[in-house]
C-alpha atoms as a PDB file:
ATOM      1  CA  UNK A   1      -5.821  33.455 -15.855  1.00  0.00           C
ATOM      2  CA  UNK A   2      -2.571  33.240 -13.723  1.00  0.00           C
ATOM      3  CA  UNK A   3       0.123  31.716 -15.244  1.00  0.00           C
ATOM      4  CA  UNK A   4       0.849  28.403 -13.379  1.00  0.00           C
ATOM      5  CA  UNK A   5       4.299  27.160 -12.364  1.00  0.00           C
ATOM      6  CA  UNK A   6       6.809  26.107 -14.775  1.00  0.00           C
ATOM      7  CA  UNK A   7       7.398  22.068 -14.439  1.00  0.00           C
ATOM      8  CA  UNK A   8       9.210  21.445 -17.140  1.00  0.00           C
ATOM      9  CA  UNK A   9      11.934  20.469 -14.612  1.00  0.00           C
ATOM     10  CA  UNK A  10      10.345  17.608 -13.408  1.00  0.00           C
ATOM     11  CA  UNK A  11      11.407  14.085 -14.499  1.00  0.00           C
ATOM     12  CA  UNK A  12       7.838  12.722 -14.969  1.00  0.00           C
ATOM     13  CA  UNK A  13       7.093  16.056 -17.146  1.00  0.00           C
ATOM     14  CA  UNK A  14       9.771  14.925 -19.244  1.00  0.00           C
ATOM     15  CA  UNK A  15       9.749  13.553 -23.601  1.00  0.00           C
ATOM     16  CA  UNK A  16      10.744  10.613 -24.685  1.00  0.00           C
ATOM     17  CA  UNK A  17      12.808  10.809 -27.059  1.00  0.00           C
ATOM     18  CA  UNK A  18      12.341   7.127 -28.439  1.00  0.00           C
ATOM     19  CA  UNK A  19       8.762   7.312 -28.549  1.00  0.00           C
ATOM     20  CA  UNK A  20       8.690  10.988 -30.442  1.00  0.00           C
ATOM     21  CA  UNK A  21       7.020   9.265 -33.605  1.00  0.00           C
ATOM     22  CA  UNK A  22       4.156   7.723 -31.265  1.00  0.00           C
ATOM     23  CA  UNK A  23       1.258   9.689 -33.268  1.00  0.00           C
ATOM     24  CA  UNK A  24       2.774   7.364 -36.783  1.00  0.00           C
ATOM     25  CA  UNK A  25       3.532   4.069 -34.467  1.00  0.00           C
ATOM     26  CA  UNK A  26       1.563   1.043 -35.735  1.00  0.00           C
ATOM     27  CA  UNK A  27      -0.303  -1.056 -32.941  1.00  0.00           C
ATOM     28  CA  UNK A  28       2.323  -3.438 -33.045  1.00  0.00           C
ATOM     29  CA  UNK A  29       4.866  -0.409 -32.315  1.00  0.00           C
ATOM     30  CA  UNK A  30       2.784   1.270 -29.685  1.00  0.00           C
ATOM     31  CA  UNK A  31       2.094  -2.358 -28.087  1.00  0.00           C
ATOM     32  CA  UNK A  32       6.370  -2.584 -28.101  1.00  0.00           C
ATOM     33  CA  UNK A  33       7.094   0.987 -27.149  1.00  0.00           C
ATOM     34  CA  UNK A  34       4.754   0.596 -24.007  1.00  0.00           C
ATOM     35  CA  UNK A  35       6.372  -2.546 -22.838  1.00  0.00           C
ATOM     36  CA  UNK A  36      10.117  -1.969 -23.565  1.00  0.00           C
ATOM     37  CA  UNK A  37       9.367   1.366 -20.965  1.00  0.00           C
ATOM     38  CA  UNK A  38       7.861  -0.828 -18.684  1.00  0.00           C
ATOM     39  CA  UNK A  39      10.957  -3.172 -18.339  1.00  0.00           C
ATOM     40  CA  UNK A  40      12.456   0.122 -16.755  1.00  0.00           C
ATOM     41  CA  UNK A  41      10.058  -0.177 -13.840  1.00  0.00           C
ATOM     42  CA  UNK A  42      11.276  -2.624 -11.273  1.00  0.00           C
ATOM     43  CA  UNK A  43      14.447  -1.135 -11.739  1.00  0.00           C
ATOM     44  CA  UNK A  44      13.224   2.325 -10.658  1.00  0.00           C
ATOM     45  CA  UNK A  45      11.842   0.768  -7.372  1.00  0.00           C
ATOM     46  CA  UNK A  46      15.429  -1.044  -6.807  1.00  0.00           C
ATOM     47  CA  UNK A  47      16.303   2.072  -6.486  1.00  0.00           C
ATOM     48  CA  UNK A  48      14.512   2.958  -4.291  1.00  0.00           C
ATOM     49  CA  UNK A  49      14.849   0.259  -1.966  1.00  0.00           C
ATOM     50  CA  UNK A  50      16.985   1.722   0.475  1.00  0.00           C
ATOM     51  CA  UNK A  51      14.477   4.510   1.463  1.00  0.00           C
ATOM     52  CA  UNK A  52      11.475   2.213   1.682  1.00  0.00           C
ATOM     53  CA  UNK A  53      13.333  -0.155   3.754  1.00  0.00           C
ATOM     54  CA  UNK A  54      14.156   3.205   5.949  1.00  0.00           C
ATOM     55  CA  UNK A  55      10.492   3.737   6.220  1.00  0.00           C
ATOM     56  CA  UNK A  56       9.336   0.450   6.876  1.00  0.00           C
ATOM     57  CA  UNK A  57      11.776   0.147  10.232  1.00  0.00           C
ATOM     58  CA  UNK A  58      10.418   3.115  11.156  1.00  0.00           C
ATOM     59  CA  UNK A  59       6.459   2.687  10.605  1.00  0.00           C
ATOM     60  CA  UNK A  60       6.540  -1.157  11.247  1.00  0.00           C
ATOM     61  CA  UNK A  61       6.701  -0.533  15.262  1.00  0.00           C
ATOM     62  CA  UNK A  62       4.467   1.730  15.304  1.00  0.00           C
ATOM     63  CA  UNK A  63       2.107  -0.281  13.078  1.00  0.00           C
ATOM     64  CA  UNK A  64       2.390  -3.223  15.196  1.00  0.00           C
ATOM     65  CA  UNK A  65       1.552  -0.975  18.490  1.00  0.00           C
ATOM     66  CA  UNK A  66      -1.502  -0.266  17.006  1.00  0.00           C
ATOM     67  CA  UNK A  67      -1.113   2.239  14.672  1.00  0.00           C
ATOM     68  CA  UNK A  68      -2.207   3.082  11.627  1.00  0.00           C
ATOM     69  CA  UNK A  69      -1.194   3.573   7.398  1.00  0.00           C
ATOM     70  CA  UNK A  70      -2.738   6.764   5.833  1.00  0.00           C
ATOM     71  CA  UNK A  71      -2.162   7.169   1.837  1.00  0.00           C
ATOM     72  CA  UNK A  72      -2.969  10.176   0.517  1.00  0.00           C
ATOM     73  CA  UNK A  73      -2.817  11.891  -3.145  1.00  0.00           C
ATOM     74  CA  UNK A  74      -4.617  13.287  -5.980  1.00  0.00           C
ATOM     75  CA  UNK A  75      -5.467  11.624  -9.067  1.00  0.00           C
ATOM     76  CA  UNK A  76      -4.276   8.533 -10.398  1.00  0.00           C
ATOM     77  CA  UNK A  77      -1.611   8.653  -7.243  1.00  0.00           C
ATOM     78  CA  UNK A  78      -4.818   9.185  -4.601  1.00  0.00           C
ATOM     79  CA  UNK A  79      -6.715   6.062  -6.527  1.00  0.00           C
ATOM     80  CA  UNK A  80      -3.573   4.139  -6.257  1.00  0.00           C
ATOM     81  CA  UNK A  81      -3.782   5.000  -2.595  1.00  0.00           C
ATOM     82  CA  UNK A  82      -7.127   3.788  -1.889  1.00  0.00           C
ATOM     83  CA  UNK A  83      -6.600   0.649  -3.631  1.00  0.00           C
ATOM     84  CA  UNK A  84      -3.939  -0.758  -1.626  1.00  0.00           C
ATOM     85  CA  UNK A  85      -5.850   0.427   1.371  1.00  0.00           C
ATOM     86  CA  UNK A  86      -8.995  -0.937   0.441  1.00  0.00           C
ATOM     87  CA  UNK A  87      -7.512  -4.766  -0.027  1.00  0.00           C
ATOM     88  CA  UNK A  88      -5.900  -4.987   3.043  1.00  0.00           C
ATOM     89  CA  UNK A  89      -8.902  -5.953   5.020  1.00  0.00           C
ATOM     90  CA  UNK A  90     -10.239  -8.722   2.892  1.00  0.00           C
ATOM     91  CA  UNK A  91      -6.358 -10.093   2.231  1.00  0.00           C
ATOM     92  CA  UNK A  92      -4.986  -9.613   5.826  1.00  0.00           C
ATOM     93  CA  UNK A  93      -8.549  -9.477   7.877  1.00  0.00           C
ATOM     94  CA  UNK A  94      -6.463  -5.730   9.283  1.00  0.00           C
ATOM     95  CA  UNK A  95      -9.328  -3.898  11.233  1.00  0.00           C
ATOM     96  CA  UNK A  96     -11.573  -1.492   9.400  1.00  0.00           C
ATOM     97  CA  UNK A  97      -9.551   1.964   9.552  1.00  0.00           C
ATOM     98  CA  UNK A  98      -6.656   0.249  10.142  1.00  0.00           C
ATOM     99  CA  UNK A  99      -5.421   1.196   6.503  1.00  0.00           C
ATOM    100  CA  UNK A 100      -6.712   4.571   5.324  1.00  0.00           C
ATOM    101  CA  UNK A 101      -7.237   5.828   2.115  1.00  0.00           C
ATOM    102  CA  UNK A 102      -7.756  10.199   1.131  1.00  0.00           C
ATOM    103  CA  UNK A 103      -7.800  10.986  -2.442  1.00  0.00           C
ATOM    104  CA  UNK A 104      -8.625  15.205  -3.598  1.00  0.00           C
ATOM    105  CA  UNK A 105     -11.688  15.259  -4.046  1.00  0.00           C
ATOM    106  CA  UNK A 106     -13.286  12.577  -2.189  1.00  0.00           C
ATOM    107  CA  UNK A 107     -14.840   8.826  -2.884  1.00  0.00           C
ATOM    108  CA  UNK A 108     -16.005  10.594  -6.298  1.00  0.00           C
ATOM    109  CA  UNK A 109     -12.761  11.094  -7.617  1.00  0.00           C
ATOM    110  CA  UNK A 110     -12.330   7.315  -7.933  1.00  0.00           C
ATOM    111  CA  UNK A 111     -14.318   7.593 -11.012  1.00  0.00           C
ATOM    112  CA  UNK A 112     -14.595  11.123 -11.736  1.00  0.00           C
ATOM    113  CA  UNK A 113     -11.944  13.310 -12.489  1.00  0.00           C
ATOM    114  CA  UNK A 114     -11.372  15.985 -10.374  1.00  0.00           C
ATOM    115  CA  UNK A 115      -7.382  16.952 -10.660  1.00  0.00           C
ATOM    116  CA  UNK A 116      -8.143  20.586  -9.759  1.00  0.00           C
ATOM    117  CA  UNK A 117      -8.207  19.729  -6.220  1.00  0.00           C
ATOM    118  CA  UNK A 118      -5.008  18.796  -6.020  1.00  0.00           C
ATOM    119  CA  UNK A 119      -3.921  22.671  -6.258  1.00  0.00           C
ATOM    120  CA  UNK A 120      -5.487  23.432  -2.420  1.00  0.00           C
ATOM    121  CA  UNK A 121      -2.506  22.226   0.084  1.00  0.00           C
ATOM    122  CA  UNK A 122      -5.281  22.407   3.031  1.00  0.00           C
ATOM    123  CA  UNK A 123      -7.591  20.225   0.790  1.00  0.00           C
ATOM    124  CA  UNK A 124      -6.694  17.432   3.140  1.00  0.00           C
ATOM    125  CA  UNK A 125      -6.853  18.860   6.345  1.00  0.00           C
ATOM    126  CA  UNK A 126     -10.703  18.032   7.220  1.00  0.00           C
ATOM    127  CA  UNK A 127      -9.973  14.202   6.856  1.00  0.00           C
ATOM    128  CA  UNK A 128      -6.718  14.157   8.188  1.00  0.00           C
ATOM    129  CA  UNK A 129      -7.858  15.797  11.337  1.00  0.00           C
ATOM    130  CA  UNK A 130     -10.876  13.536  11.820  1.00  0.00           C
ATOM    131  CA  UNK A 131      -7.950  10.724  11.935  1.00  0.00           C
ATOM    132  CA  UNK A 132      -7.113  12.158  15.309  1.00  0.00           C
ATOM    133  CA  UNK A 133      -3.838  11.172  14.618  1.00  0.00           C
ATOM    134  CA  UNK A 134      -0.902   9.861  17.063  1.00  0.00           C
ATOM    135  CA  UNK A 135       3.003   9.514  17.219  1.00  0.00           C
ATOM    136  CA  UNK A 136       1.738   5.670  15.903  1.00  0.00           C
ATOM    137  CA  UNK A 137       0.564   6.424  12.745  1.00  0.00           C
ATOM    138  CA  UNK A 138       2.157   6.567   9.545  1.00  0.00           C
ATOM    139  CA  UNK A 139       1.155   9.410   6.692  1.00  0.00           C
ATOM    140  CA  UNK A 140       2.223   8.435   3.016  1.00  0.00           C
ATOM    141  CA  UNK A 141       2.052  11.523   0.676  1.00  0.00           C
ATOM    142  CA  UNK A 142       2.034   9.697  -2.929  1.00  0.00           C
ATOM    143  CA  UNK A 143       2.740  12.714  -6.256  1.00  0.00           C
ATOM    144  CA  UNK A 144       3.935  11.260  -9.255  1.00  0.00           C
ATOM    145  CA  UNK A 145       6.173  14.459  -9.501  1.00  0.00           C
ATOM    146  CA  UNK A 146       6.872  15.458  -6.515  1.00  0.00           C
ATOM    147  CA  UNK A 147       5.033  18.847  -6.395  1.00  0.00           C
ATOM    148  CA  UNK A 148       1.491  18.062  -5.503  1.00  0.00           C
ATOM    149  CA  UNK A 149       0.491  21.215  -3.679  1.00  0.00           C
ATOM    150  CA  UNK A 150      -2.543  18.957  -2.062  1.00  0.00           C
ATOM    151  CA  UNK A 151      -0.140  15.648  -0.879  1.00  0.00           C
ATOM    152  CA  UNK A 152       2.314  18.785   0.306  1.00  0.00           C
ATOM    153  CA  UNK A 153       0.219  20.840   2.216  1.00  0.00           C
ATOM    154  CA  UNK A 154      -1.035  17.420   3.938  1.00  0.00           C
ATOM    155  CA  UNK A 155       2.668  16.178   5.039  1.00  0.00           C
ATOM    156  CA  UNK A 156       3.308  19.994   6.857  1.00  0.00           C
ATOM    157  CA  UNK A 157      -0.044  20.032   8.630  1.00  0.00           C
ATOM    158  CA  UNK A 158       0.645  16.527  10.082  1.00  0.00           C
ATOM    159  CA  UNK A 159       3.952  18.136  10.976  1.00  0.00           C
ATOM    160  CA  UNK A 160       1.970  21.125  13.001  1.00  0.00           C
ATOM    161  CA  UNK A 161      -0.446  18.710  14.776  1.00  0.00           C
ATOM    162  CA  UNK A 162       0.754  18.057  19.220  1.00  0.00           C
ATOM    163  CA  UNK A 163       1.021  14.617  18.457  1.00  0.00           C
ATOM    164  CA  UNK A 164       2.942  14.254  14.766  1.00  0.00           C
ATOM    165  CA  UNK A 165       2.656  11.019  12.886  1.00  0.00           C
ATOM    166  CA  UNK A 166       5.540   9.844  10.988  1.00  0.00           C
ATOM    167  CA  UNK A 167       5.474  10.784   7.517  1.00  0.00           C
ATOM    168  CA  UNK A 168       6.717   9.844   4.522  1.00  0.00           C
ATOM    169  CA  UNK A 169       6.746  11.257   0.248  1.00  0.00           C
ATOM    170  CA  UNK A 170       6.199   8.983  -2.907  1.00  0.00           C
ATOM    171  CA  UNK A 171       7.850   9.946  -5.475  1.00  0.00           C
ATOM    172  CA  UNK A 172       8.595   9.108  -8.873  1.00  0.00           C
ATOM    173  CA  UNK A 173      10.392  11.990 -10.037  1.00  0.00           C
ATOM    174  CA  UNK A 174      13.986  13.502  -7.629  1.00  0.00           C
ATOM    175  CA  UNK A 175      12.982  15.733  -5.485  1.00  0.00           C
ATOM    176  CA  UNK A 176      14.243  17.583  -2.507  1.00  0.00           C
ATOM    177  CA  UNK A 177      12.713  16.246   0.490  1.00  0.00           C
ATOM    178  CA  UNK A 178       9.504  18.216   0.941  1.00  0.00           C
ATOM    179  CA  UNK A 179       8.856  20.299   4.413  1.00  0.00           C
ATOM    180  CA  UNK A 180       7.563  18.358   7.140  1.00  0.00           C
ATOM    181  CA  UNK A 181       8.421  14.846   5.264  1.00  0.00           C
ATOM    182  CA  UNK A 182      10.498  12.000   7.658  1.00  0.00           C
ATOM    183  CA  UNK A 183      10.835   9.971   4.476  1.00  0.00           C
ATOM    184  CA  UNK A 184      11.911  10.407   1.091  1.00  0.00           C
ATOM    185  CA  UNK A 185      10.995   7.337  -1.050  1.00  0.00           C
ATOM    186  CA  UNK A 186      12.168   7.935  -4.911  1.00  0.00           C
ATOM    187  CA  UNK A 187      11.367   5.685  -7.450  1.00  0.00           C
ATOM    188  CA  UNK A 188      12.766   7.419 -10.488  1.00  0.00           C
ATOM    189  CA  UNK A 189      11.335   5.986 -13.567  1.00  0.00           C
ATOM    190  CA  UNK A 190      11.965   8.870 -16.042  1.00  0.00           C
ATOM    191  CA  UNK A 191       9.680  10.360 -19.029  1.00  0.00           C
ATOM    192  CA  UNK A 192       6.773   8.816 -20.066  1.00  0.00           C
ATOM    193  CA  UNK A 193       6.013   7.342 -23.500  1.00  0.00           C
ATOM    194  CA  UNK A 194       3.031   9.359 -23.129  1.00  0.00           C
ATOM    195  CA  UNK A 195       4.602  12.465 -22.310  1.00  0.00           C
ATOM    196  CA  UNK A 196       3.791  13.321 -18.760  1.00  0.00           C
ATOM    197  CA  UNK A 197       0.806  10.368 -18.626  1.00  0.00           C
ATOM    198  CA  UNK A 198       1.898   9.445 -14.825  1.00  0.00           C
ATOM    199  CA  UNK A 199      -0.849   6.098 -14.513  1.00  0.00           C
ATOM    200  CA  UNK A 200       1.567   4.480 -16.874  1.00  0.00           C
ATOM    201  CA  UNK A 201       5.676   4.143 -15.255  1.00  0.00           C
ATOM    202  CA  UNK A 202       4.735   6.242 -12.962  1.00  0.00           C
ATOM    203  CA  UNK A 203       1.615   4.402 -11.325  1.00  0.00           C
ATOM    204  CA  UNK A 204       3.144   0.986 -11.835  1.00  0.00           C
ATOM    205  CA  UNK A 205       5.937   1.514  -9.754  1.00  0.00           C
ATOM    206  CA  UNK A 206       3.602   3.867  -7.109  1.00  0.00           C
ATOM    207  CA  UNK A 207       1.545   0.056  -6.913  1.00  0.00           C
ATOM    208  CA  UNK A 208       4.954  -1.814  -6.529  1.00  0.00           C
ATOM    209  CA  UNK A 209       6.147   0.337  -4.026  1.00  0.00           C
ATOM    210  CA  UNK A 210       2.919   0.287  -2.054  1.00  0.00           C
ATOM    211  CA  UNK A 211       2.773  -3.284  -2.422  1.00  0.00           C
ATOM    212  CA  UNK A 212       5.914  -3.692  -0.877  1.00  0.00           C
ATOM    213  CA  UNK A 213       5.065  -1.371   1.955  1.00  0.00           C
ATOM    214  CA  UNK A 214       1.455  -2.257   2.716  1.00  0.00           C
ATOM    215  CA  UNK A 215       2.250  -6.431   2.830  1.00  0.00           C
ATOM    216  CA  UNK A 216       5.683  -5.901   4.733  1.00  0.00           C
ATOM    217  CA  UNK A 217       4.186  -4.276   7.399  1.00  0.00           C
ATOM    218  CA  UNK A 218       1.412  -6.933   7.398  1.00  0.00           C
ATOM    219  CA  UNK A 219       4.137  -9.592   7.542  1.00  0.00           C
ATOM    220  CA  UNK A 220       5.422  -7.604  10.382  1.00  0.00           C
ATOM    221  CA  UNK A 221       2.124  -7.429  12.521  1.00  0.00           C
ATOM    222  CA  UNK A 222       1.807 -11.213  12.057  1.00  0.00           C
ATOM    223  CA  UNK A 223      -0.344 -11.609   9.420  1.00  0.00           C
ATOM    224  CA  UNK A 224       1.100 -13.769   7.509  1.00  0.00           C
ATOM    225  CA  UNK A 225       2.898 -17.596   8.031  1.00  0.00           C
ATOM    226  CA  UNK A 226       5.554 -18.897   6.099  1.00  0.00           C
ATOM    227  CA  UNK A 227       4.195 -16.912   2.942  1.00  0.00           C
ATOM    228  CA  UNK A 228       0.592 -17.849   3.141  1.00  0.00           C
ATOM    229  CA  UNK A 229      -1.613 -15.127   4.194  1.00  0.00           C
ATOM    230  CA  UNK A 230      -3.188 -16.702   7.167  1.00  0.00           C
ATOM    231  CA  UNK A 231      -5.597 -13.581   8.098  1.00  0.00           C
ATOM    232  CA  UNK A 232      -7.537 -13.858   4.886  1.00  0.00           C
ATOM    233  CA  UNK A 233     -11.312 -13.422   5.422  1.00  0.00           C
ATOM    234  CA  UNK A 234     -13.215 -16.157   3.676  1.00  0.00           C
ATOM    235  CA  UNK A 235     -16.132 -13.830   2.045  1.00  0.00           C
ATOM    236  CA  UNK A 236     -16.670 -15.835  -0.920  1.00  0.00           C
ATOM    237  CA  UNK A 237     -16.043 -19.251  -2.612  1.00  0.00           C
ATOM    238  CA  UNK A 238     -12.799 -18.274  -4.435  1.00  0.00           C
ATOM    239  CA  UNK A 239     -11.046 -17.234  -0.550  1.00  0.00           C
ATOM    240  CA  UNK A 240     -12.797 -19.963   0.917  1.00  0.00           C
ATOM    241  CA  UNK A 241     -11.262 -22.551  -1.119  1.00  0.00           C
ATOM    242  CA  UNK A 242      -7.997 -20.774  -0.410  1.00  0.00           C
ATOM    243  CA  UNK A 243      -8.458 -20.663   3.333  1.00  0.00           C
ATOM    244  CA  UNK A 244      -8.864 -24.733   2.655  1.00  0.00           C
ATOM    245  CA  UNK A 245      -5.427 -25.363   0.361  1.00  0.00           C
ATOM    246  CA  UNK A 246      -3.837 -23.329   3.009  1.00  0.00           C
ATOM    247  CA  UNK A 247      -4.747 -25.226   5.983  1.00  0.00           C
ATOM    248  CA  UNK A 248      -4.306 -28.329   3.852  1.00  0.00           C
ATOM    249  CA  UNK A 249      -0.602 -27.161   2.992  1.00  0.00           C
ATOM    250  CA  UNK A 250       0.321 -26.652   6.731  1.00  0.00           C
ATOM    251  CA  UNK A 251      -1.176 -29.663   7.986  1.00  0.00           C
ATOM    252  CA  UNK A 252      -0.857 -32.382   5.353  1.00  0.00           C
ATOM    253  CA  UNK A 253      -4.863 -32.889   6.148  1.00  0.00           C
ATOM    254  CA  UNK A 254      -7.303 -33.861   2.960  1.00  0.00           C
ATOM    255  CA  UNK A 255      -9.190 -31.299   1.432  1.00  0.00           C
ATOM    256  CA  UNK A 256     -12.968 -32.452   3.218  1.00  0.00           C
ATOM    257  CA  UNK A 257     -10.661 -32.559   6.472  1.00  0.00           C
ATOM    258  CA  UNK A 258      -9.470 -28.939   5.971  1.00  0.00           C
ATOM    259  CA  UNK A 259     -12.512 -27.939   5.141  1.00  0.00           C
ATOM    260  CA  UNK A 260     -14.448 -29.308   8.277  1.00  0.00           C
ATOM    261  CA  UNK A 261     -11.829 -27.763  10.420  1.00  0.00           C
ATOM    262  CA  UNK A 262     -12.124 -24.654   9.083  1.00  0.00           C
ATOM    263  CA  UNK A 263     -15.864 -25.077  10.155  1.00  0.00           C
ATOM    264  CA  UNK A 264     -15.325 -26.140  13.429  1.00  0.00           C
ATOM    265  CA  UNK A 265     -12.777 -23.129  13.485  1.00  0.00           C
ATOM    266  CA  UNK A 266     -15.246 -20.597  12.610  1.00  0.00           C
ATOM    267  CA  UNK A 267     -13.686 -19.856   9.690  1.00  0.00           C
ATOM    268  CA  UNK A 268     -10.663 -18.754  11.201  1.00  0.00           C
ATOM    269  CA  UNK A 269      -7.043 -20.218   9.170  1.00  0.00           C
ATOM    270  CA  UNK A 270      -4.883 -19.335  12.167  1.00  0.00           C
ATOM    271  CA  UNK A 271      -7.178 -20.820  14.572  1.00  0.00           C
ATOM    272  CA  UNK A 272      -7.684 -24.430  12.421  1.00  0.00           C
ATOM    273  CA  UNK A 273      -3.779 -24.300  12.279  1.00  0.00           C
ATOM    274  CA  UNK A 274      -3.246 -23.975  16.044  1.00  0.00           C
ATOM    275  CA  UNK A 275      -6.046 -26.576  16.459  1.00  0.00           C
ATOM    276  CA  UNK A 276      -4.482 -29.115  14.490  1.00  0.00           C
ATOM    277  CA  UNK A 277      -1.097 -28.737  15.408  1.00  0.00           C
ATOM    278  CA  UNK A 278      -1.524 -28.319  19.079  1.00  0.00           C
ATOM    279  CA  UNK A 279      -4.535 -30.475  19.728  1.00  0.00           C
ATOM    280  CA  UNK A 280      -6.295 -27.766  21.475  1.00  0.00           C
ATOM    281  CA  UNK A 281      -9.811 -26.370  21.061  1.00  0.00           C
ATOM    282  CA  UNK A 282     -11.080 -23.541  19.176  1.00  0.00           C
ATOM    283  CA  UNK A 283     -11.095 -21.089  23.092  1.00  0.00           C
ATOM    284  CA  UNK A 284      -7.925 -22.518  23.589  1.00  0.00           C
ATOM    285  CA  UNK A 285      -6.219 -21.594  20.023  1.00  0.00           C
ATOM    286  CA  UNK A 286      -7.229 -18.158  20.764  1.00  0.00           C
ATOM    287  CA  UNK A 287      -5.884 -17.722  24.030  1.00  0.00           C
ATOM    288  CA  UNK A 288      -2.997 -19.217  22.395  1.00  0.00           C
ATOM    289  CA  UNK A 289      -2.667 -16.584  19.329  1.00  0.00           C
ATOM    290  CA  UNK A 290      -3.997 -13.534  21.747  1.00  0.00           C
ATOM    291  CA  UNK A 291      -0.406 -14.927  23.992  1.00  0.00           C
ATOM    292  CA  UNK A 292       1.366 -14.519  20.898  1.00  0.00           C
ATOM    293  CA  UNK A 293      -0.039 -11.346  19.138  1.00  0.00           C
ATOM    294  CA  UNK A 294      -1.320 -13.238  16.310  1.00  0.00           C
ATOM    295  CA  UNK A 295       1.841 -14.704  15.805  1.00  0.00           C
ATOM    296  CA  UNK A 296       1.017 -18.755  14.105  1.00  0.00           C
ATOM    297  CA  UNK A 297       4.625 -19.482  14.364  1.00  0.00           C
ATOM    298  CA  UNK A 298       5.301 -18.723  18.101  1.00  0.00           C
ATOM    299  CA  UNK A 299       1.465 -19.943  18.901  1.00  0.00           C
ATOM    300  CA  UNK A 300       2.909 -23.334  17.227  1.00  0.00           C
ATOM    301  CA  UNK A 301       6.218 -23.230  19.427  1.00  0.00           C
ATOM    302  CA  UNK A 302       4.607 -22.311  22.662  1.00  0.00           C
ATOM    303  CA  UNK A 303       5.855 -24.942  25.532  1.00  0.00           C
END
């Protein structure tokens, strides 16, 4: 058996020292311990703030032109991944592929555990290059510590391809910035109380810090007016009802009013908002929002 490499030196990797007595702590301890080390979350991602903001004016044109948001990662990081990716079409109504996904080891790994493919730093390759990706896209290489062979491997083949996307590392441990990596994002959130169990700091602030990304960029491509998300698809009862309270916020309209206009709107919140406000038919609130990139607040302006 080879002898792997030595991370003691890595923040996540790190004891505790407050929580040394954990195996003795009584629930009502354990229950405290967990949360007092949560509180030290959202300050982590403060910190952090200046590199996602970085990001985010970089990705957000290209996002807007068209492009597209790749996670990647292995484990708890790669579900993490997948999850913000896979609510961004039912919240913002983004196109299917739009907002991609790649954990090690495949759809199965979402259940299954399968950490040992995150030692292969071509294990992405395969997926990544049936992306076809462009100069638009952006590639977000999420490791709890930083030295995910897998997520690092990925960053430096986008790096090789003719057309590179932008690229970007998640982090919650300080790192040097990786090889073929545009962005350094650091959210430092220090040892665990479970030493080295990275779904607890570690994958909040990854969610927080994908949150932020993932809904700022949809704010960005016009998803989103005043902050109501106006793109939601109405699949079920419980998003139906909030496509109605939205349009009925907007437009002052009764509830049985919103809800016929939504009808008459096909379903469509942006559309039954331009309808209202401008008067205009359902063909003509299109052309109106197709003018304006999607854009309710400009559609609503337009002379």
């Amino acid at each position: 058996m080879t002898l792997p490499p030595d991370r003691s030196n890595v923040g996540t990797e790190a004891r505790r020292d407050t929580t040394r007595h954990l195996h003795s702590a009584s629930i009502a301890e354990c229950v405290r311990l967990i949360n007092d080390a949560d509180r030290e979350v959202a300050g982590a991602v403060a910190g952090a703030m200046p590199a996602i903001t970085a990001l985010l004016e970089d990705a957000a044109p290209r996002f807007t032109a068209g492009g597209r948001l790749v996670y990647l990662g292995a484990g708890t990081s790669g579900r993490l991944g997948v999850l913000d990716a896979s609510e961004a079409p039912p919240t913002f109504q983004v196109e299917p592929g739009r907002v991609v996904g790649i954990i090690a080891g495949g759809d199965r790994a979402l259940r299954v555990s399968s950490e040992g493919m995150e030692d292969d730093p071509r294990g992405a390759t395969p997926e990544l290059d049936a992306l076809s990706l462009t100069t638009r896209d952006t590639v977000i290489g999420i490791a709890a510590g930083g030295t995910t062979p897998y997520v690092l491997g990925a960053l430096e083949h986008c790096k090789s391809l003719a057309a590179p996307p932008l690229t970007a590392m998640l982090s919650c441990s300080p790192i040097p910035p990786p090889h073929g990596c545009d962005h350094l994002i650091v959210a430092d959130t220090g040892p665990e109380v479970l030493t080295g169990s990275t779904r607890m700091k570690a994958g909040t602030a990854t969610k927080m810090v994908l949150n932020t990304i993932s809904t700022t960029l949809m704010i960005q491509d016009g998803r989103v007016f005043e902050n109501l998300m106006v793109d939601l698809r109405a699949t079920n009862d419980k998003l139906l009802d909030r496509a109605i309270r939205i349009v009925s916020s907007v437009t002052g309209l009764k509830r049985n009013e919103s809800h016929e206009l939504l009808g008459r709107a096909d379903l469509d919140v942006k559309s039954a908002l331009v309808m209202h406000t401008r008067g205009v038919s359902l063909d003509e609130a299109r052309n109106l929002l197709d003018r304006h990139r999607g854009l309710v607040h400009e559609a609503l302006a337009d002379a």
